[in-house]
Protein backbone atom coordinates (compact mmCIF):
# COMPACT_ATOMS: atom_id res chain seq x y z
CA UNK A 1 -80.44 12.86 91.04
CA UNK A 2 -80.80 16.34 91.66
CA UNK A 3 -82.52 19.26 88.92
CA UNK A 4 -80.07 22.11 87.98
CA UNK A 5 -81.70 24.11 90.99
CA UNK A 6 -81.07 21.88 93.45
CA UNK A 7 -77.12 21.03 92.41
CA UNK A 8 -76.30 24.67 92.30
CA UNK A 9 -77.73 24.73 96.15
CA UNK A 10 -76.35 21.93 96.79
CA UNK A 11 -73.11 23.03 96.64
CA UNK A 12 -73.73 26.85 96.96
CA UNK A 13 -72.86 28.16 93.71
CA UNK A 14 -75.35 29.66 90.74
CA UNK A 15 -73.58 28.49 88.00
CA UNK A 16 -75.19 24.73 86.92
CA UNK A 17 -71.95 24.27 84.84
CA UNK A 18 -70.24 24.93 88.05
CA UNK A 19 -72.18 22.47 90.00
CA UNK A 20 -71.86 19.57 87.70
CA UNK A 21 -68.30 20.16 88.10
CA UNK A 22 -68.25 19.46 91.56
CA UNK A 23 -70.37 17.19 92.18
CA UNK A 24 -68.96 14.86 89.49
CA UNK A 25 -66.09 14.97 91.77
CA UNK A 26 -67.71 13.51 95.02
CA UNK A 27 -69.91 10.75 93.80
CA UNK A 28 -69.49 7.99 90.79
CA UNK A 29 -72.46 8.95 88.35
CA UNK A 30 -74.12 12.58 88.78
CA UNK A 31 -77.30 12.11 87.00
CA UNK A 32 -78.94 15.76 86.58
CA UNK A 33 -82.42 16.39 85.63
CA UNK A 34 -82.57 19.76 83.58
CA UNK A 35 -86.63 20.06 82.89
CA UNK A 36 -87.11 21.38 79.26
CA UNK A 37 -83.75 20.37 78.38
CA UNK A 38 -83.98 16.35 79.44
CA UNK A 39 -81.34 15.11 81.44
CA UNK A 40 -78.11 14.10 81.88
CA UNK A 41 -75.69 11.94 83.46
CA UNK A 42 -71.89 12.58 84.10
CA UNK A 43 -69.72 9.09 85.13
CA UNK A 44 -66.07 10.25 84.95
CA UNK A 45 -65.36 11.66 82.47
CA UNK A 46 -68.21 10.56 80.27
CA UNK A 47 -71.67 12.76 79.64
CA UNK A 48 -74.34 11.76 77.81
CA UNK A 49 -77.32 14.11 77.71
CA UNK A 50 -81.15 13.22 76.54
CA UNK A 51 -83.73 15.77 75.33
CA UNK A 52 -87.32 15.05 76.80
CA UNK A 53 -89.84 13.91 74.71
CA UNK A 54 -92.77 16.53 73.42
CA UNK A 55 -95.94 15.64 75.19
CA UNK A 56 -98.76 18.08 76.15
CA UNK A 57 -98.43 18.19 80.15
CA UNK A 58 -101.55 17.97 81.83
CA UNK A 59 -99.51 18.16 85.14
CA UNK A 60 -96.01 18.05 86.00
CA UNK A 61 -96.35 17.12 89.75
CA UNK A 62 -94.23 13.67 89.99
CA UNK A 63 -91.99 14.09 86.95
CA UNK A 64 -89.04 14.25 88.56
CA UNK A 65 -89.33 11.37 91.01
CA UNK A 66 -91.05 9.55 88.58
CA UNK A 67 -87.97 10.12 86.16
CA UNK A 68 -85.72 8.79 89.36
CA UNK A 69 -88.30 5.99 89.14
CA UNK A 70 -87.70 5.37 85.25
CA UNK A 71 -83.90 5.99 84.96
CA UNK A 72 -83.61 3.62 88.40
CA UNK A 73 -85.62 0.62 86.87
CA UNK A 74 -83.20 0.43 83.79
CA UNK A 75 -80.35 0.88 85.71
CA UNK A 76 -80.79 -1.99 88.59
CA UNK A 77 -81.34 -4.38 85.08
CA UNK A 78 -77.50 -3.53 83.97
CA UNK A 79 -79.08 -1.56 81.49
CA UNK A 80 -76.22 1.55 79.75
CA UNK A 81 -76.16 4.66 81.39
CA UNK A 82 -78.05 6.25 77.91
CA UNK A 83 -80.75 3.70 77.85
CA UNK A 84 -81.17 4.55 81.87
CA UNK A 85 -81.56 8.31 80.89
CA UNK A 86 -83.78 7.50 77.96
CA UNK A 87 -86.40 5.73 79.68
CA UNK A 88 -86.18 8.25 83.20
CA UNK A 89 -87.51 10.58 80.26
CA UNK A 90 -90.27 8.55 78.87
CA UNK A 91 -91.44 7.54 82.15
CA UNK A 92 -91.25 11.17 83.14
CA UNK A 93 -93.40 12.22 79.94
CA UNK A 94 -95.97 9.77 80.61
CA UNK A 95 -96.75 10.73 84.38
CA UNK A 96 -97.05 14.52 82.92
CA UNK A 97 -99.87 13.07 80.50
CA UNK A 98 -102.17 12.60 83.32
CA UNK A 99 -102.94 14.67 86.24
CA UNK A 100 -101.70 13.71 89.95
CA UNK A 101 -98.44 12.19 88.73
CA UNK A 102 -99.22 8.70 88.88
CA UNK A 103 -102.68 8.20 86.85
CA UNK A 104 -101.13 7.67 84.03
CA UNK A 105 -99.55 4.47 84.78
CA UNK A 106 -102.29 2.95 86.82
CA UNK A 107 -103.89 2.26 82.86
CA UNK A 108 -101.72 -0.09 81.96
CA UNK A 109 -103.16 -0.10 78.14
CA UNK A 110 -102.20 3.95 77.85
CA UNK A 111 -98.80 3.18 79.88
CA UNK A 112 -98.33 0.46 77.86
CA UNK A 113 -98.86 2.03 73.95
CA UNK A 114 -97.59 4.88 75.15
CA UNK A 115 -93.85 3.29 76.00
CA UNK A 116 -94.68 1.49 72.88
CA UNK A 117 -94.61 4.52 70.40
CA UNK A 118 -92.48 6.55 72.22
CA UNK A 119 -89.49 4.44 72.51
CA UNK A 120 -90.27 0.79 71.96
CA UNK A 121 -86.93 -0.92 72.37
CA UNK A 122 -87.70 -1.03 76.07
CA UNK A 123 -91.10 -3.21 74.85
CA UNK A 124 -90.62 -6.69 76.25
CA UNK A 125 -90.78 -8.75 73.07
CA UNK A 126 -93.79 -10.71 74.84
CA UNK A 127 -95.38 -7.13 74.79
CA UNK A 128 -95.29 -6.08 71.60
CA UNK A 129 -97.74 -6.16 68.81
């Protein structure tokens, strides 16, 4: 789950277009985290993409492992590979809404409304309002 930075070093080449290319070619699912421009996962020949949601960022610090976090939790519960990138990018919005990259889910009313508006078909029925 590298960013673009890291899969162009990863494979020593500056083009990110370059990089996905490879690396799609050594492991199963590439999942690459592209900042501004959301994320996106490559699985054979499939590629989905997801923009990131608009937030005002208070602090970016964890965003990235917190997306890891987000995109992992979906995908352990069978969950598509869009829905996995989709909620990597909410979680990752949220943790940027407070500072020190994990405030914002230790509130579990703000974590909570927040999934809620933002994308609320990953609400647990027993959640919602």
């Amino acid at each position: 789950m590298p960013n673009e930075n890291e899969a162009c070093r990863m494979v020593g080449v500056d083009d990110v277009e370059e990089a996905i290319e490879i690396l799609s070619k050594k492991v199963k699912t590439l999942v690459l985290k592209r900042g501004s421009k959301g994320a996106m996962v490559c699985n054979g020949d499939k590629r989905f993409t997801a923009l990131p949601l608009a937030v005002e960022v208070v602090d970016p610090v964890g965003a990235g492992d917190t997306f890891n976090a987000g995109f992992l939790h979906q995908f352990v519960r069978g969950a598509s590979l869009e829905d996995c990138l989709a909620f990597g990018n909410v979680t990752a919005a949220l943790s940027t809404t407070r500072g020190g990259g994990t405030e914002a889910f230790r509130d579990a009313n703000y974590r909570d409304a927040f999934i809620a508006k933002n994308a609320p078909r990953f609400v647990s029925p027993k959640n919602r309002n």
